[in-house]
N, C-alpha and C. Protein backbone atom coordinates (compact mmCIF):
# COMPACT_ATOMS: atom_id res chain seq x y z
N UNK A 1 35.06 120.18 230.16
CA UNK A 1 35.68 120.58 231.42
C UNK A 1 35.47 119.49 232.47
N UNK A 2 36.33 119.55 233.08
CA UNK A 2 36.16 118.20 234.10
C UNK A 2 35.56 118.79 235.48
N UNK A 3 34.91 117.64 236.03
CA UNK A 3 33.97 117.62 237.59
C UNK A 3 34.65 119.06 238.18
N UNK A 4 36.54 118.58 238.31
CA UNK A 4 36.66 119.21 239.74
C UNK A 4 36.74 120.91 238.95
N UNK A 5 37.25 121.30 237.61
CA UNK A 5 37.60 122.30 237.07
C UNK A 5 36.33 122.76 237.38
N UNK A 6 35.26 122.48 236.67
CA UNK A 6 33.99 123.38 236.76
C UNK A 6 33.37 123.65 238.55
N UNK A 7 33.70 123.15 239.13
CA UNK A 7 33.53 123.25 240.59
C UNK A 7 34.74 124.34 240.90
N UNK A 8 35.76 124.42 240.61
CA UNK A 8 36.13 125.41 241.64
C UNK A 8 35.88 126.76 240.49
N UNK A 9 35.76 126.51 239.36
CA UNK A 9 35.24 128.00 238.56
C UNK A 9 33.82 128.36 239.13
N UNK A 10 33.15 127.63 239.41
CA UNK A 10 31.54 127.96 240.39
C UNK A 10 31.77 128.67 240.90
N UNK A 11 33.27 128.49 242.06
CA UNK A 11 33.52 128.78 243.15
C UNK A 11 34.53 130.14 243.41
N UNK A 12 34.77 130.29 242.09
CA UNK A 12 36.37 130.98 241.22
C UNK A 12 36.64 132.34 242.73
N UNK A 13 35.51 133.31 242.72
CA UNK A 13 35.75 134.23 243.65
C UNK A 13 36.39 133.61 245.18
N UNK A 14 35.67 133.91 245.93
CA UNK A 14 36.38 132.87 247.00
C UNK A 14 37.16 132.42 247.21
N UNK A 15 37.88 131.37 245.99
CA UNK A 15 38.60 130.47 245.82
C UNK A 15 40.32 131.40 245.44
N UNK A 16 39.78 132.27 244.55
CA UNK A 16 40.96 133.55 243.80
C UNK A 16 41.30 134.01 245.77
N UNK A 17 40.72 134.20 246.69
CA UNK A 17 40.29 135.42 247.54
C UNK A 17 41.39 134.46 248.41
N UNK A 18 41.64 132.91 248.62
CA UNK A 18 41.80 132.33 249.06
C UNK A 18 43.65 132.35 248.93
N UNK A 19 43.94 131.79 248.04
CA UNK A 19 45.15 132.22 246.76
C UNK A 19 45.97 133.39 247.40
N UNK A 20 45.19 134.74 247.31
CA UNK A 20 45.74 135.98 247.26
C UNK A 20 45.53 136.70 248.40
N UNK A 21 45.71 135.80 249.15
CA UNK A 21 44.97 136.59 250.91
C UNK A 21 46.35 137.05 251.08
N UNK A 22 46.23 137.89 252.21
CA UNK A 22 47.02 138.57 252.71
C UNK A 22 47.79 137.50 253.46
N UNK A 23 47.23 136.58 254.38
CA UNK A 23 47.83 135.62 255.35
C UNK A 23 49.29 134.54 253.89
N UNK A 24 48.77 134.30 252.98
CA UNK A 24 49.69 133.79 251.81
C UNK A 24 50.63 134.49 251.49
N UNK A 25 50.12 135.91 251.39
CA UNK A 25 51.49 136.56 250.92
C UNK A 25 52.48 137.34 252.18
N UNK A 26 51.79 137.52 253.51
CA UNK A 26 52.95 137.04 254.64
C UNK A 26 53.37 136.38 255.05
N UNK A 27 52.80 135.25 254.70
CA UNK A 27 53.55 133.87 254.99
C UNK A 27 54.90 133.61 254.23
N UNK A 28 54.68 133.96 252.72
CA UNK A 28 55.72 133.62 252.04
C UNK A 28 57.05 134.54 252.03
N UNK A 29 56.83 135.39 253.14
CA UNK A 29 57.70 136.82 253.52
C UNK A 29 58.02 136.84 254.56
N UNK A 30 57.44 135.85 255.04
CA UNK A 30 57.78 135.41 256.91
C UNK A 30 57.23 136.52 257.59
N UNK A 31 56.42 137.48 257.51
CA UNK A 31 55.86 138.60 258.09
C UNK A 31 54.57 138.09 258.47
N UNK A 32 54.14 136.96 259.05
CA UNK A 32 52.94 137.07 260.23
C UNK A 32 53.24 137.01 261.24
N UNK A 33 52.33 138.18 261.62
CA UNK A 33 52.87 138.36 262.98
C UNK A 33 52.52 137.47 264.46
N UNK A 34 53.41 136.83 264.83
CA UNK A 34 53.30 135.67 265.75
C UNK A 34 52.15 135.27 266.30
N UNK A 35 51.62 136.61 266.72
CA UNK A 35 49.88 136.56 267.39
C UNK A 35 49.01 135.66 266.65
N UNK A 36 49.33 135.96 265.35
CA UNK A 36 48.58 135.69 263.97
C UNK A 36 48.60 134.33 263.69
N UNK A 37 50.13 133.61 264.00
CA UNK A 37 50.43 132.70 263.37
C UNK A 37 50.06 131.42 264.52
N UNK A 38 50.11 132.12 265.60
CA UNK A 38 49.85 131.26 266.96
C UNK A 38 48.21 131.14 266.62
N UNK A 39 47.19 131.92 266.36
CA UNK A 39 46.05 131.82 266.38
C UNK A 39 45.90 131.16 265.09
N UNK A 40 46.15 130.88 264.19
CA UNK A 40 46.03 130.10 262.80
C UNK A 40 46.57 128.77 263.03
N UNK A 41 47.15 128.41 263.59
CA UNK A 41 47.94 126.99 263.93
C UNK A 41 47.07 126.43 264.73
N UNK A 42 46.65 127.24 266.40
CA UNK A 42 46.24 126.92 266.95
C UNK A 42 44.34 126.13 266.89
N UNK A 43 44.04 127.42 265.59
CA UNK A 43 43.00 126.79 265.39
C UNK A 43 42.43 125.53 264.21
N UNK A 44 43.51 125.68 263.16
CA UNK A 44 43.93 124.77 262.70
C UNK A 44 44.35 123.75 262.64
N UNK A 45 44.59 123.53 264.02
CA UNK A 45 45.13 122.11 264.63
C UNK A 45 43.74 121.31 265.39
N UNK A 46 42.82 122.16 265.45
CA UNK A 46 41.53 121.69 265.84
C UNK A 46 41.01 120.35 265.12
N UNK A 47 41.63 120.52 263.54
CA UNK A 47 40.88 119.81 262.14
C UNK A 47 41.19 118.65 262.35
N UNK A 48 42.48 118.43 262.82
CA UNK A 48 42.86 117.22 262.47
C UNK A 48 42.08 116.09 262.89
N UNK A 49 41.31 115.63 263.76
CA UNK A 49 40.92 114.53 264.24
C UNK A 49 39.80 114.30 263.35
N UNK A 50 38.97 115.63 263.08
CA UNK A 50 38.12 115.32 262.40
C UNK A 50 38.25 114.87 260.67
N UNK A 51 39.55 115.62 260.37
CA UNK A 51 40.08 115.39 258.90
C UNK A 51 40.40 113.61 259.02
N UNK A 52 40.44 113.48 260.02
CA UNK A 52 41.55 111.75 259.92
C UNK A 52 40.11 111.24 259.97
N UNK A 53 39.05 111.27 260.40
CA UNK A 53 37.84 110.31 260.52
C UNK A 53 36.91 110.57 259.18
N UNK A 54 37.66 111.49 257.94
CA UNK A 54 36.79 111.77 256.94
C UNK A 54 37.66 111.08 256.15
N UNK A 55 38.99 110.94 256.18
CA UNK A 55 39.67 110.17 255.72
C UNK A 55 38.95 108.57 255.79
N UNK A 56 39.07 108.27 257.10
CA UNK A 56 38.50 107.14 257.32
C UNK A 56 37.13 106.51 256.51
N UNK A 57 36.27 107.75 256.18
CA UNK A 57 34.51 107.03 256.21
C UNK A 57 35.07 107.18 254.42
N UNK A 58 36.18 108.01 253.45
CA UNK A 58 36.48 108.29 252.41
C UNK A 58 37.05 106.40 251.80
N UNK A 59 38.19 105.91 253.05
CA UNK A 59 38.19 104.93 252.65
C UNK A 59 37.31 103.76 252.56
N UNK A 60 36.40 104.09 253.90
CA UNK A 60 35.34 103.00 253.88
C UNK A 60 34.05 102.70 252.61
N UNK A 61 34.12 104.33 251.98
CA UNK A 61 33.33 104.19 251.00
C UNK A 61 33.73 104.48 249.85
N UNK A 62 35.41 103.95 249.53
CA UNK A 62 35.94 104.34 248.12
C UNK A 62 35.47 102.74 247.65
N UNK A 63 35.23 103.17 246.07
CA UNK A 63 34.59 101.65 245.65
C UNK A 63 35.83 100.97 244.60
N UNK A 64 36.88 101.63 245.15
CA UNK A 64 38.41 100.53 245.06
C UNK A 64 39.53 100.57 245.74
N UNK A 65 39.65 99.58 245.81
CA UNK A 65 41.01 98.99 246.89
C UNK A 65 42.37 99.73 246.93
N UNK A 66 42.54 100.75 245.27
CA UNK A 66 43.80 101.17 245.26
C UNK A 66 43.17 102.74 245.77
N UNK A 67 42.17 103.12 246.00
CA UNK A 67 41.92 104.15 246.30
C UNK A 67 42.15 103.94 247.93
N UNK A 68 41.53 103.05 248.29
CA UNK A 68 41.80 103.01 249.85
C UNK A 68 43.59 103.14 250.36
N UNK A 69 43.98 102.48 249.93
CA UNK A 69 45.16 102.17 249.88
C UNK A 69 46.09 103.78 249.76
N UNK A 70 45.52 104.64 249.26
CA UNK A 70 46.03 106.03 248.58
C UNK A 70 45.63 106.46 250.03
N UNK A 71 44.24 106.77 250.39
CA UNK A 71 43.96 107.20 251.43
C UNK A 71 44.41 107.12 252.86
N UNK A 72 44.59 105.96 252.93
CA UNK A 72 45.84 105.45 254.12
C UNK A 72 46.97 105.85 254.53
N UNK A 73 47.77 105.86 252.76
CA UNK A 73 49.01 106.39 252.97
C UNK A 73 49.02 107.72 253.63
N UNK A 74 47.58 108.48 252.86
CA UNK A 74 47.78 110.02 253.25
C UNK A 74 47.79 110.60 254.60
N UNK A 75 46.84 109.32 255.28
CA UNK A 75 46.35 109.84 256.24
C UNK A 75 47.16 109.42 257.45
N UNK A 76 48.68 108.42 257.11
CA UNK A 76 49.58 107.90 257.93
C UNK A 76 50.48 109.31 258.12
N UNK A 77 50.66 110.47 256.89
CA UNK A 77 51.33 111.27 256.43
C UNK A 77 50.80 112.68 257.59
N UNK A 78 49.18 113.02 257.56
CA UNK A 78 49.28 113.77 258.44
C UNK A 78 48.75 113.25 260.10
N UNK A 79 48.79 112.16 260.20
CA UNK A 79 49.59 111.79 261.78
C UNK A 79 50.90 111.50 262.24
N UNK A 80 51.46 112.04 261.34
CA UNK A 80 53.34 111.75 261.65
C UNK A 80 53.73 113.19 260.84
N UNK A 81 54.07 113.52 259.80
CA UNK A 81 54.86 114.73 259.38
C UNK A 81 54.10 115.97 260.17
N UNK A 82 53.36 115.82 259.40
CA UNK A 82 52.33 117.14 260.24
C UNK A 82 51.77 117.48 261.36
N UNK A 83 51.62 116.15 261.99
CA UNK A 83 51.17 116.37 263.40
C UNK A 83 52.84 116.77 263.98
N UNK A 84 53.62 116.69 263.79
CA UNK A 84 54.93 116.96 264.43
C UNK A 84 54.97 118.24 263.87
N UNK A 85 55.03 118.51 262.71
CA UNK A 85 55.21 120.35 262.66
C UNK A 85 54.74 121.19 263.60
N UNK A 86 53.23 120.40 263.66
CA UNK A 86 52.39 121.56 264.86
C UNK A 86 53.08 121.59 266.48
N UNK A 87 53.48 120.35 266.42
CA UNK A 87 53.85 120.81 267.92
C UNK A 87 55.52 121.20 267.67
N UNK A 88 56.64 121.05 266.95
CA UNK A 88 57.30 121.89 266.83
C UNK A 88 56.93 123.42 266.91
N UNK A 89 55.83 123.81 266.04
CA UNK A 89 55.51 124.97 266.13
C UNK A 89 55.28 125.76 267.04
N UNK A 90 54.37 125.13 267.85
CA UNK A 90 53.56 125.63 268.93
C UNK A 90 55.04 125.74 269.97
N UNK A 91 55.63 125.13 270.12
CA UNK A 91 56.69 125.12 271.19
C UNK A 91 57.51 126.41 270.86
N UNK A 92 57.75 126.54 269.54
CA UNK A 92 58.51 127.87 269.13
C UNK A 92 57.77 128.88 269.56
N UNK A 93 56.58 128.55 269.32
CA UNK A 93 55.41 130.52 269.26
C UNK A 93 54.83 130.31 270.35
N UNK A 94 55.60 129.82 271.81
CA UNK A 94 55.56 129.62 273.02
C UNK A 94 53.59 129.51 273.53
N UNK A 95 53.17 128.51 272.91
CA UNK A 95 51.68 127.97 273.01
C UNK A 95 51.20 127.23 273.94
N UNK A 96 50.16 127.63 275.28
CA UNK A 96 49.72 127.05 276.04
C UNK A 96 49.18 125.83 275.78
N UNK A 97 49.93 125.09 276.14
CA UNK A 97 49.32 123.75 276.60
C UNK A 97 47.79 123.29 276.11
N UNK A 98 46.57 124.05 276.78
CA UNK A 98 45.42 124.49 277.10
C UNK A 98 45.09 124.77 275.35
N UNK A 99 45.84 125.87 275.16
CA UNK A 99 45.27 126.56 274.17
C UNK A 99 45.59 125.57 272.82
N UNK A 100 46.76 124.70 272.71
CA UNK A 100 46.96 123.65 271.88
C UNK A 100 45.66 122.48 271.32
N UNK A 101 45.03 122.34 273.13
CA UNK A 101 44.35 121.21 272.95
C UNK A 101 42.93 121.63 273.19
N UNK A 102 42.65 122.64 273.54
CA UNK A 102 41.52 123.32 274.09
C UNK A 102 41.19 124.54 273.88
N UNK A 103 41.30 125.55 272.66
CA UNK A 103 41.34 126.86 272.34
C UNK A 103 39.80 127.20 272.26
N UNK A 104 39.76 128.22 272.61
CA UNK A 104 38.30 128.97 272.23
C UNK A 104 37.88 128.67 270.45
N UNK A 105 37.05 127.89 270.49
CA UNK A 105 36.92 127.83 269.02
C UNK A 105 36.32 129.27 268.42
N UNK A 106 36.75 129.32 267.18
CA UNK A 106 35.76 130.32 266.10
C UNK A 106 34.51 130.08 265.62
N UNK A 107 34.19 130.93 264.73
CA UNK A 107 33.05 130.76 264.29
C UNK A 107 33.08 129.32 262.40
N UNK A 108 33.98 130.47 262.59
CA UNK A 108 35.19 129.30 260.67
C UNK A 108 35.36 127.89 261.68
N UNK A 109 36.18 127.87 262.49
CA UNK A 109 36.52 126.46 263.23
C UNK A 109 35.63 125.52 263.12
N UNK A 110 34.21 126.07 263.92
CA UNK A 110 33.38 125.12 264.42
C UNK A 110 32.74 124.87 263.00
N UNK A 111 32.48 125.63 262.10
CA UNK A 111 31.66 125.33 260.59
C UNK A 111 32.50 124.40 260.01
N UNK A 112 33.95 124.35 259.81
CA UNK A 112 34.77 123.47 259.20
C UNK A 112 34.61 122.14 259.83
N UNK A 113 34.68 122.04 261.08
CA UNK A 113 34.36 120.87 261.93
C UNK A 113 33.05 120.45 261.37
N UNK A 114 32.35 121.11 261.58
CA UNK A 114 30.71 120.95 260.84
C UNK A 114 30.29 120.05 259.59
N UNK A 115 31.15 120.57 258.72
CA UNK A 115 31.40 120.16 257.65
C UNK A 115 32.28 118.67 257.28
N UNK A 116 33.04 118.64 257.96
CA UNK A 116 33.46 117.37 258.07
C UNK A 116 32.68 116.17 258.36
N UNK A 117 32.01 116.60 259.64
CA UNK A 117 31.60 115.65 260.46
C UNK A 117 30.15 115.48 258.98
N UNK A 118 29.96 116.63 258.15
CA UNK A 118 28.50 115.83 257.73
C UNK A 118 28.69 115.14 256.35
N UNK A 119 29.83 115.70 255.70
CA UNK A 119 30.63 114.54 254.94
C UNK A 119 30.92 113.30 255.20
N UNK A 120 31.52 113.38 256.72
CA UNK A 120 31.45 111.74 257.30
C UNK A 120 30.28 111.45 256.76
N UNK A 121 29.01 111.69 257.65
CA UNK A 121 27.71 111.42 258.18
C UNK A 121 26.98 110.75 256.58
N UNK A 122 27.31 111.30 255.55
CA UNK A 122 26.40 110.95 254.25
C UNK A 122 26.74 109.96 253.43
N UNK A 123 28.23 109.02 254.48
CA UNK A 123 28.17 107.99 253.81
C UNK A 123 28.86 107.92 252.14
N UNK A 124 28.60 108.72 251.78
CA UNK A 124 28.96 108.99 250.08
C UNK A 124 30.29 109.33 249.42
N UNK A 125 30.93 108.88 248.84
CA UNK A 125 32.08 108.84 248.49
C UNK A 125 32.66 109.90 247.92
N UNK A 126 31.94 110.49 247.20
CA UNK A 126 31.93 111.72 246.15
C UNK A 126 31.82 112.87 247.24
N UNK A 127 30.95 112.96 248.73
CA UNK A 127 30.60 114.30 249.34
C UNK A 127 31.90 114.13 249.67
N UNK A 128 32.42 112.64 250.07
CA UNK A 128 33.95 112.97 251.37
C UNK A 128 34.81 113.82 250.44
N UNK A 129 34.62 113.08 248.93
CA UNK A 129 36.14 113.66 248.15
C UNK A 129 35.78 114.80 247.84
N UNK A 130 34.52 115.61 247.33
CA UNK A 130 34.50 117.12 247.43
C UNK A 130 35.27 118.09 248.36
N UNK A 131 34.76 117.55 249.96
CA UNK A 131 35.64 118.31 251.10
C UNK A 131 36.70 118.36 251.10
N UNK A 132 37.42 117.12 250.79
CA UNK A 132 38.94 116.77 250.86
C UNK A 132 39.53 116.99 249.75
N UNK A 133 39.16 117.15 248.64
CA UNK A 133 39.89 117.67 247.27
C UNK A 133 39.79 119.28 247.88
N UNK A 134 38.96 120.54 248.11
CA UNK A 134 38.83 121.56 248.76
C UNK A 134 40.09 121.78 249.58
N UNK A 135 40.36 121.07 250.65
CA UNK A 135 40.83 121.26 251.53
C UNK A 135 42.39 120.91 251.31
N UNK A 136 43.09 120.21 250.25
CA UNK A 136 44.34 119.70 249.91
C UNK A 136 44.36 120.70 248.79
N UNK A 137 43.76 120.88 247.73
CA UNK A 137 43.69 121.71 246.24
C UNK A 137 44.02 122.88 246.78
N UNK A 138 43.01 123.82 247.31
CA UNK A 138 43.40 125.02 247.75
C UNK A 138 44.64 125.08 248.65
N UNK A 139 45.31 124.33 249.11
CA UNK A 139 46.27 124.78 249.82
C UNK A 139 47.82 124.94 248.86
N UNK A 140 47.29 123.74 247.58
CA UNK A 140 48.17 123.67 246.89
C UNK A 140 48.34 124.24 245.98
N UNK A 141 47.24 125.30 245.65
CA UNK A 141 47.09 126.58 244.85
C UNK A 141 47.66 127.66 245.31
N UNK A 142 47.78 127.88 246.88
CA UNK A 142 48.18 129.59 247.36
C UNK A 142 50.07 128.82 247.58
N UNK A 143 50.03 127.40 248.10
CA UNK A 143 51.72 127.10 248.30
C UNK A 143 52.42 126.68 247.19
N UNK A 144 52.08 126.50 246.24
CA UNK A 144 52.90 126.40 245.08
C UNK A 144 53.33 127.14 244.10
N UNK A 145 54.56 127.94 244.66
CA UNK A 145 54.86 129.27 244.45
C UNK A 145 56.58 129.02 244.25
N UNK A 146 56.78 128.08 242.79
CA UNK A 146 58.18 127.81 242.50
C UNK A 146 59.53 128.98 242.59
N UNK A 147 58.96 130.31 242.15
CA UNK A 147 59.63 131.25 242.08
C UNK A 147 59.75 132.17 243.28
N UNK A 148 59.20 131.70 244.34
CA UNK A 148 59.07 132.22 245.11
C UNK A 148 60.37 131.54 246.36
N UNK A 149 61.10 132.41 247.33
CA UNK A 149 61.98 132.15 248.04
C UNK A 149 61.39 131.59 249.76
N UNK A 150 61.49 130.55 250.06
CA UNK A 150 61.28 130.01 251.41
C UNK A 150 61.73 131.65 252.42
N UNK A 151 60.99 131.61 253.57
CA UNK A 151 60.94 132.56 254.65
C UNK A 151 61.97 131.97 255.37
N UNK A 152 62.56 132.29 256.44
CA UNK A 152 64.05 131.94 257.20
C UNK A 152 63.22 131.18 258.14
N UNK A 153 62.62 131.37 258.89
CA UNK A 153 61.68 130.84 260.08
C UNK A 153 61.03 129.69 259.76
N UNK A 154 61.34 128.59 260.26
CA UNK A 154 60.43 126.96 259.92
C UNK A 154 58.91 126.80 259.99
N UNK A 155 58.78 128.19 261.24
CA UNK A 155 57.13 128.02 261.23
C UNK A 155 56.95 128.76 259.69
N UNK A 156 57.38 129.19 259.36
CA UNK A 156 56.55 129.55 257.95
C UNK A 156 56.67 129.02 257.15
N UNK A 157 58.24 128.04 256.54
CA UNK A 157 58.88 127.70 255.73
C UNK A 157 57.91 126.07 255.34
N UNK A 158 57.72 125.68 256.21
CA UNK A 158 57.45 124.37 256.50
C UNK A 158 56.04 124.03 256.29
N UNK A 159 55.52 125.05 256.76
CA UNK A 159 54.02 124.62 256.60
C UNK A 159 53.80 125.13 255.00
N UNK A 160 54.81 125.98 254.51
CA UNK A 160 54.46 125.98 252.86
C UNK A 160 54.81 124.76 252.47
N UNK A 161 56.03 124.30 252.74
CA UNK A 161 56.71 123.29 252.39
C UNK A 161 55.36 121.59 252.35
N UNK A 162 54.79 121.69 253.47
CA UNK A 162 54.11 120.45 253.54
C UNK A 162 53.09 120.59 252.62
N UNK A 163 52.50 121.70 252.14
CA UNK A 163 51.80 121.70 251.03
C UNK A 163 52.12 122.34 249.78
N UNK A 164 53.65 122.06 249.70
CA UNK A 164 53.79 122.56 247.99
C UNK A 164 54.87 121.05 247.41
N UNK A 165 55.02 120.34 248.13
CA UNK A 165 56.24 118.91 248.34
C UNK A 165 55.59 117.70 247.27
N UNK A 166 56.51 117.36 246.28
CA UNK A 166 56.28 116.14 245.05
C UNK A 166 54.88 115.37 245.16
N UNK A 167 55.09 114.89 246.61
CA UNK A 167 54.50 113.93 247.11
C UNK A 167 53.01 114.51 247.37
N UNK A 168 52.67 115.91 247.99
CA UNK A 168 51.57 116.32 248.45
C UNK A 168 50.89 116.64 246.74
N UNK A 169 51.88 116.86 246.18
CA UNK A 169 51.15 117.60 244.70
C UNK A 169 50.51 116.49 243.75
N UNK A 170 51.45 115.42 244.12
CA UNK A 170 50.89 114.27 243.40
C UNK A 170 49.35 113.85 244.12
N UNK A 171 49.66 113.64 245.15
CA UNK A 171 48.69 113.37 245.67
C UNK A 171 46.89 114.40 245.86
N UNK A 172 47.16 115.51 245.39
CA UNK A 172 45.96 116.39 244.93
C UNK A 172 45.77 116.07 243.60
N UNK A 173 46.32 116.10 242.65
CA UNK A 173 46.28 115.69 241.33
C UNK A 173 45.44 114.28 241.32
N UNK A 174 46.06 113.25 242.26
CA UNK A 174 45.04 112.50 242.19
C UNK A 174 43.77 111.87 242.92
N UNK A 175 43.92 112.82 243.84
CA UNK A 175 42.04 113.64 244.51
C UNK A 175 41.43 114.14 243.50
N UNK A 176 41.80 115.02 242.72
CA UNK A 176 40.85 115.65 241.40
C UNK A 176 40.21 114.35 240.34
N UNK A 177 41.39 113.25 240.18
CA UNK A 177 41.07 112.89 238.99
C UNK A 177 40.29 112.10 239.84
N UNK A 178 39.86 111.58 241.24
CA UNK A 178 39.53 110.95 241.33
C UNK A 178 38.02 111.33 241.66
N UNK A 179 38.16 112.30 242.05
CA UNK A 179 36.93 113.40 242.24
C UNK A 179 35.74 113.65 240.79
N UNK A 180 36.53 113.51 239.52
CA UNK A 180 36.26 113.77 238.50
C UNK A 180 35.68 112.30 237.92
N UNK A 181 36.33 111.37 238.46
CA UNK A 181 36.05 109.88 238.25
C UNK A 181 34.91 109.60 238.44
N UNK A 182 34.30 109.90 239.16
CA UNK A 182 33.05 109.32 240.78
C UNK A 182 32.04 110.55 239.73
N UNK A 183 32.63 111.83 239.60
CA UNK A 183 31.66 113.16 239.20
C UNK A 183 31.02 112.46 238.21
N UNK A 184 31.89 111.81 237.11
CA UNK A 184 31.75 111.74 235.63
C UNK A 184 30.59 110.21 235.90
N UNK A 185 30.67 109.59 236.52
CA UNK A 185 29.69 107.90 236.80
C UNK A 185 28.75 108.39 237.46
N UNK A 186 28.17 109.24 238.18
CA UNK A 186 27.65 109.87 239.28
C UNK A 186 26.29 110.59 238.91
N UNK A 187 25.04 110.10 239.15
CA UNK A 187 23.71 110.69 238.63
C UNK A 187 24.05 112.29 239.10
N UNK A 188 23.01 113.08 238.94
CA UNK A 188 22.46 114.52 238.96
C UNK A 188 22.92 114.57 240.58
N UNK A 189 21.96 114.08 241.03
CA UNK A 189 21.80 114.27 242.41
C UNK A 189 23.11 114.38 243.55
N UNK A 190 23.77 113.08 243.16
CA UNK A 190 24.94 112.67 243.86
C UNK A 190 25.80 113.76 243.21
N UNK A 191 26.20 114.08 242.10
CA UNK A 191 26.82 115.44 241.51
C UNK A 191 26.58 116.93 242.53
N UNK A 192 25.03 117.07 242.53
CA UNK A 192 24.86 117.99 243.06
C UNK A 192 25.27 118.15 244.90
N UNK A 193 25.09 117.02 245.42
CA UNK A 193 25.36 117.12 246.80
C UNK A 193 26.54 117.45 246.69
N UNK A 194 28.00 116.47 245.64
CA UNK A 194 29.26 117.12 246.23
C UNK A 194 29.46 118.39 245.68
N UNK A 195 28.57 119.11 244.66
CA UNK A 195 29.16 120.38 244.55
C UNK A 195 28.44 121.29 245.86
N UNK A 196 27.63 120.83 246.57
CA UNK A 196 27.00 121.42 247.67
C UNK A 196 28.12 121.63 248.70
N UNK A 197 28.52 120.20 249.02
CA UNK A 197 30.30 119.78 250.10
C UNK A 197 30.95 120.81 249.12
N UNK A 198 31.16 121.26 248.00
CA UNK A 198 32.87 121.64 247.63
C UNK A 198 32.38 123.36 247.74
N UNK A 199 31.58 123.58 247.71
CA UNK A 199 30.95 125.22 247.43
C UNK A 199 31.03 125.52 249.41
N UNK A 200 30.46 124.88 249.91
CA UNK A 200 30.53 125.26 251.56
C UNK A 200 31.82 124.83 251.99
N UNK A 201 33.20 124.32 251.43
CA UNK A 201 34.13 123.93 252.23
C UNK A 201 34.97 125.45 251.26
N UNK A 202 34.69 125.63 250.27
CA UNK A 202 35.64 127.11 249.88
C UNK A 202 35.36 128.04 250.41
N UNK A 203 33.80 128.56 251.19
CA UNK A 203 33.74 129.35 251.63
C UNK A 203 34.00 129.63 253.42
N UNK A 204 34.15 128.68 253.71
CA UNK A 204 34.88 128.15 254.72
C UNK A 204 36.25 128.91 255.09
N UNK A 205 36.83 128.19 253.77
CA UNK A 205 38.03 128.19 253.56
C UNK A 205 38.91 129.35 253.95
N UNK A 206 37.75 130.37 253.38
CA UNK A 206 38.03 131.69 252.66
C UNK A 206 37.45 132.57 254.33
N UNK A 207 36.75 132.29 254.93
CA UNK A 207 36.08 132.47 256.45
C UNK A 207 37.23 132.78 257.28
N UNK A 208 38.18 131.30 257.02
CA UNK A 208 38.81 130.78 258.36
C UNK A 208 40.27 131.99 257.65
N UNK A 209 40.65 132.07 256.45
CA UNK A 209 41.64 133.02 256.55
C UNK A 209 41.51 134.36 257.10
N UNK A 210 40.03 134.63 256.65
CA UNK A 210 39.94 135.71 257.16
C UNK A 210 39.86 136.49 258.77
N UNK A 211 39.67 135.59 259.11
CA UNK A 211 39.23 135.61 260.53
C UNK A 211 40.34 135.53 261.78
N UNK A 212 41.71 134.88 260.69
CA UNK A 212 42.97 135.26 261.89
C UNK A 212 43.15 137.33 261.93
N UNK A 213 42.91 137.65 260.76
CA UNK A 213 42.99 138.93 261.22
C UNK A 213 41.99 139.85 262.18
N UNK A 214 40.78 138.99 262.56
CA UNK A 214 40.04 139.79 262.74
C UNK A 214 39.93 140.34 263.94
């Protein structure tokens, strides 16, 4: 079984919980209700700065050039496609200003932030790609839903769309193998820290869905 397989079977509950949330299967029905979808965007849009500087310390400590190079592209991808969805979005689900750039954080928010920042912090190549395989994988597990019909509404359509698209899928596929790369060369220890990063970023994960309903 490979690095990343046996890591998210560790993780399998959570991870299933993640998949089959309620927020996934109104999304794909266009039935969240705006409140919902304004508070999930809004706090979700928190990540980004910190996702782009894990990107960053991911390339600084990938130990090859075509990996950096991968990382770049990705990370050119969500400061231009994605950062534009959100504020399309927010303009539709009529979003304060304030609350765009300055929202009351959560309790999921600030831990995800948390988490990033200590993935940065460890330097290690393997903790960054634990978080960031987590955080691309699972999204591409609950949006990749071939048989399933796009919602009429862009805020819903789109944000499945950015994580179920050729390009995003390829690009998790090769976070895993690369995840699995680093796992498989990688003493005990260094193994164990990123399954430490990939076990606290699913439950996270699984936090922050829950918590738009709450």
């Amino acid at each position: 079984m490979s690095f990343s397989d046996e890591l998210r079977q560790e993780n399998a509950q959570d991870w299933q919980a993640c998949v089959d949330h309620r927020f996934v299967r109104e999304i794909f029905t266009g039935t969240v209700p705006p409140e919902m979808m304004r508070r999930y965007l809004a706090q979700d849009y928190q990540f980004i700065d910190g996702f782009v500087a894990l990107l960053g310390m991911a390339i600084a400590t990938a130990d090859r050039f075509d990996s950096r190079i991968r990382f770049a592209q990705f990370a050119a991808m969500i400061t231009s496609d994605e950062n534009t969805y959100f504020q399309r979005a927010f303009v539709a689900l009529d979003v304060p200003e304030a609350e765009r750039a300055h929202p009351v954080l959560t309790a999921p928010t600030t831990g995800f932030q948390a988490l990033m920042r200590d993935a940065a912090a460890s330097r290690d190549y393997a903790s960054c790609l634990a978080v960031l395989t987590v955080a691309e994988w699972l999204y591409l597990s609950w949006a990749d839903r071939p048989s399933e019909e796009l919602p009429p509404d862009f805020v819903h359509a789109e944000w499945i769309t950015l994580h179920n698209n050729d390009g995003f899928r390829s690009f998790v596929i090769w976070l895993r193998s690369e995840l699995d790369r680093i796992g498989a060369a990688g003493d005990a220890v260094r193994r164990a820290d990123a399954a430490a990063f990939f076990r606290r970023a699913v439950t996270l994960e699984r936090a922050f869905f829950d918590h738009i309903y709450e």
